[in-house]
N, C-alpha and C. Protein backbone atom coordinates (compact mmCIF):
# COMPACT_ATOMS: atom_id res chain seq x y z
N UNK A 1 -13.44 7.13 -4.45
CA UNK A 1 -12.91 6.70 -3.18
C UNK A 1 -12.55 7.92 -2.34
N UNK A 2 -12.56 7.87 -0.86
CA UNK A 2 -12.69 8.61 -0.23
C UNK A 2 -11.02 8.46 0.77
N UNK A 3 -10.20 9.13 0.50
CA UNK A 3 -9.30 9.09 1.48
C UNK A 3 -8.82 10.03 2.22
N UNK A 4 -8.26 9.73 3.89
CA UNK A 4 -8.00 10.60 5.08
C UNK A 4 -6.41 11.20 4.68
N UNK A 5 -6.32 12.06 5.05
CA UNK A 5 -5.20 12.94 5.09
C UNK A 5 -3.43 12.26 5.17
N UNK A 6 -3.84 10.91 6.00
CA UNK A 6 -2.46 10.24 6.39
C UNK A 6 -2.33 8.78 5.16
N UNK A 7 -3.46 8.89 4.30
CA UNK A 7 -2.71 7.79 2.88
C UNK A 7 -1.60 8.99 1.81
N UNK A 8 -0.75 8.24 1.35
CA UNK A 8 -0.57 8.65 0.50
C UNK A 8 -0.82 7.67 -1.06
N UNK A 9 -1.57 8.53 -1.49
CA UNK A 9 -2.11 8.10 -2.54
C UNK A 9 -1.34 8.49 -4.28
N UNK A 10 -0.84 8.04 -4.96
CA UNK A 10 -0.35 8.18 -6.14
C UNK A 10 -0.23 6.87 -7.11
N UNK A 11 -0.59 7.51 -8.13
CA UNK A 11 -1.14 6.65 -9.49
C UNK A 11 0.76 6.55 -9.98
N UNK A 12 1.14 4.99 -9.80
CA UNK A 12 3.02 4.37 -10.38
C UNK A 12 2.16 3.44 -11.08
N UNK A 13 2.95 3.42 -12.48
CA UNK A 13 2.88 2.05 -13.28
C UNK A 13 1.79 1.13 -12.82
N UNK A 14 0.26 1.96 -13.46
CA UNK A 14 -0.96 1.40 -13.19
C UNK A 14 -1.15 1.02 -12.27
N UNK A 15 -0.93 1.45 -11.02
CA UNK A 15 -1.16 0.65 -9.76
C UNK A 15 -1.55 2.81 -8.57
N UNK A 16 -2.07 2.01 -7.55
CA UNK A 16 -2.07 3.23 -6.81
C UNK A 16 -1.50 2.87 -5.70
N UNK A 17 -0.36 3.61 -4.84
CA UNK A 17 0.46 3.04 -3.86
C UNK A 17 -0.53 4.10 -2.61
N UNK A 18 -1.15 3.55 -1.53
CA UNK A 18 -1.51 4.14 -0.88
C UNK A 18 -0.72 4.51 0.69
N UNK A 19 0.44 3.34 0.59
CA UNK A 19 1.24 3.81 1.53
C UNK A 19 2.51 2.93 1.73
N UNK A 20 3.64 3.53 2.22
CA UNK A 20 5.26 3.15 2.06
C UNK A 20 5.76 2.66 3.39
N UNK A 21 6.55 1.67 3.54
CA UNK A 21 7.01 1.40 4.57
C UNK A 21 8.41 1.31 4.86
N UNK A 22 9.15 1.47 5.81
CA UNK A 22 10.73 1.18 5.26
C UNK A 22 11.13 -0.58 5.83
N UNK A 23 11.67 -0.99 5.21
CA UNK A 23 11.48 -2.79 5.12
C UNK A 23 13.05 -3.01 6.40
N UNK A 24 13.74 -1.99 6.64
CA UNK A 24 14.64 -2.07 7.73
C UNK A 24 13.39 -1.93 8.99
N UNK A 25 12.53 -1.52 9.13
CA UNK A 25 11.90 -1.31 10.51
C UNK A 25 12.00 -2.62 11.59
N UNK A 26 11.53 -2.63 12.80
CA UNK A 26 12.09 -3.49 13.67
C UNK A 26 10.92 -4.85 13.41
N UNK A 27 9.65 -4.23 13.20
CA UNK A 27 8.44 -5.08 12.75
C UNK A 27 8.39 -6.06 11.47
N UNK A 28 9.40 -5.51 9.97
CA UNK A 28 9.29 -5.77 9.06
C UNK A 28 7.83 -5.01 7.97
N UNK A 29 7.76 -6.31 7.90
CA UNK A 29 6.32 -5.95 7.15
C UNK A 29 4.77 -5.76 8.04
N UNK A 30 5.02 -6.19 9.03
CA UNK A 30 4.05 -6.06 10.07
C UNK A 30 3.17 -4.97 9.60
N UNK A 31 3.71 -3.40 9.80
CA UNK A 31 2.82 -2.62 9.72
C UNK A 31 2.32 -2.19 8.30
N UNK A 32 2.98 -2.34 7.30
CA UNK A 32 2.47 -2.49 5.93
C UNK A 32 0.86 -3.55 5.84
N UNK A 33 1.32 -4.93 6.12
CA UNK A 33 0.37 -5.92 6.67
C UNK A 33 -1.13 -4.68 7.05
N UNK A 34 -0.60 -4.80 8.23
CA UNK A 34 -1.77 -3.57 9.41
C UNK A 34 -2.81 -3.07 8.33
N UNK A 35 -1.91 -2.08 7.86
CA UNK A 35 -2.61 -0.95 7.35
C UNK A 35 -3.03 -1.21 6.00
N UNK A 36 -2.80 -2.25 5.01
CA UNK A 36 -3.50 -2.90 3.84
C UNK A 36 -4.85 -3.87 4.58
N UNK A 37 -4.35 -4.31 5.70
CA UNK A 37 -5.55 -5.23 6.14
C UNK A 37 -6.91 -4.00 6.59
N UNK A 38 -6.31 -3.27 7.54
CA UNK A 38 -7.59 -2.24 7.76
C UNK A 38 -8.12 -1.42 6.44
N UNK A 39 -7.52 -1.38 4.89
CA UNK A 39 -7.97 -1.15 3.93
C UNK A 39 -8.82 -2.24 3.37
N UNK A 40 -8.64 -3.24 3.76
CA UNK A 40 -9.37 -4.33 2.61
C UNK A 40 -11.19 -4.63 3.46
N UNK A 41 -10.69 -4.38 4.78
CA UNK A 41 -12.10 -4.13 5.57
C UNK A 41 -13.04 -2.82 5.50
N UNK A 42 -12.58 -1.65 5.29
CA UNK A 42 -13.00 -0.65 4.15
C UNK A 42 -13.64 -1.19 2.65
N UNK A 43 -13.27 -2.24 2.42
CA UNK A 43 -13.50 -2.67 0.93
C UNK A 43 -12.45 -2.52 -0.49
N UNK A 44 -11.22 -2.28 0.16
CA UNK A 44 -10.55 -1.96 -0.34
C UNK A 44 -9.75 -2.87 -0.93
N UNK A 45 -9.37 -3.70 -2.51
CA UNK A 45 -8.39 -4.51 -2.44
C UNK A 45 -7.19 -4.35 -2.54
N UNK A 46 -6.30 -4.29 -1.45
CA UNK A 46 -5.11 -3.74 -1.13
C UNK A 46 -3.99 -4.48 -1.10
N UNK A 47 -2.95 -4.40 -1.44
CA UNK A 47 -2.01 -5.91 -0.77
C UNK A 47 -0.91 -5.19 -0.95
N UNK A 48 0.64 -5.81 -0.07
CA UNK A 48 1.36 -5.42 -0.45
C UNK A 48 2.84 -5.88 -0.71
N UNK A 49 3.63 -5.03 -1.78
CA UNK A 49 4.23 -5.74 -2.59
C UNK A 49 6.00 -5.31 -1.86
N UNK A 50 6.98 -5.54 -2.36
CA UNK A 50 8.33 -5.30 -1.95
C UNK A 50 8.74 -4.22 -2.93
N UNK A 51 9.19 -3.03 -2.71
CA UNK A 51 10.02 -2.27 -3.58
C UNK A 51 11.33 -2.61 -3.82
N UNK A 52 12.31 -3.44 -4.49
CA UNK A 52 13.80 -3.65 -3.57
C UNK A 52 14.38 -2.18 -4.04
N UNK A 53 13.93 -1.55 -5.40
CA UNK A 53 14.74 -0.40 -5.29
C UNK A 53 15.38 0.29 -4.34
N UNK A 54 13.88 0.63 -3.65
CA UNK A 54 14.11 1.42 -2.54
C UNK A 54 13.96 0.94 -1.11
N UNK A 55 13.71 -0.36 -0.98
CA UNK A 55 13.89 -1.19 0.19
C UNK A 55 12.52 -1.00 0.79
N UNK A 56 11.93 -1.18 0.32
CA UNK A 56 10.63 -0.30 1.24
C UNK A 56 9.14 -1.14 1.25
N UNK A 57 8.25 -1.54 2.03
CA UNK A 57 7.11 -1.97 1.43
C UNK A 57 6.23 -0.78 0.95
N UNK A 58 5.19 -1.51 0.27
CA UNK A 58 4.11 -0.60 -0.70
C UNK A 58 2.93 -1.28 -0.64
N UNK A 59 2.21 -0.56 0.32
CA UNK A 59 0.65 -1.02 0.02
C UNK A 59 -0.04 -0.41 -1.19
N UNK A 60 -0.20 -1.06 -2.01
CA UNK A 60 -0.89 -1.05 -3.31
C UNK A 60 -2.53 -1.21 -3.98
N UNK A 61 -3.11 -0.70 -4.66
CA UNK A 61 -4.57 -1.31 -5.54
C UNK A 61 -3.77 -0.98 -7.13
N UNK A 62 -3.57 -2.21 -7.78
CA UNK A 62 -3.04 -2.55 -9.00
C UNK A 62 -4.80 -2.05 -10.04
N UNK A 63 -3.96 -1.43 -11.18
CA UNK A 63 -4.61 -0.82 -11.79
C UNK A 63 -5.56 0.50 -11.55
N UNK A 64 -6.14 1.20 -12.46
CA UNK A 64 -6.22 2.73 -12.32
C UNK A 64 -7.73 2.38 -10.98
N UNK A 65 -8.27 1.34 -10.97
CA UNK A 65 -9.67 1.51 -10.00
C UNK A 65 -9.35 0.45 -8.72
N UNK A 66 -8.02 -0.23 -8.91
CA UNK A 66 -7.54 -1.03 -8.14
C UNK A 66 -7.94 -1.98 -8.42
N UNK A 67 -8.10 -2.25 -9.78
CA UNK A 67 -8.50 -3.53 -10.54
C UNK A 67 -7.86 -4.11 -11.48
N UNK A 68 -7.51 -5.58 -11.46
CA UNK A 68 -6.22 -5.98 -12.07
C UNK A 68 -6.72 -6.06 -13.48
């Protein structure tokens, strides 16, 4: 897979988080939404999940190829 400079990409508990959101924002999940949807049109299966640890959304591909 090929990714641009502004994912962040890291391999958590079999999953790859490609990008963080903070879940106080004025949108909510809106832009988490956004930016998993313009991944899944890439071909990407992306979705995303709630951190409550850290309050945050997480666009995700579960497992090491993004395969459950």
């Amino acid at each position: 897979m090929k990714y641009d400079v502004f994912w962040r990409c890291e391999m958590v508990n079999g999953r790859t988080e490609l990008g963080c959101f903070p879940a106080g924002g004025p949108r909510g999940s809106w832009p988490a939404e956004e930016f998993a949807h313009a991944r899944r049109l890439e071909g990407l299966p992306a979705e995303v999940v709630m951190d409550l640890a850290t309050d945050t959304f997480l666009v995700i591909l579960r497992g090491p190829e993004g395969a459950d």
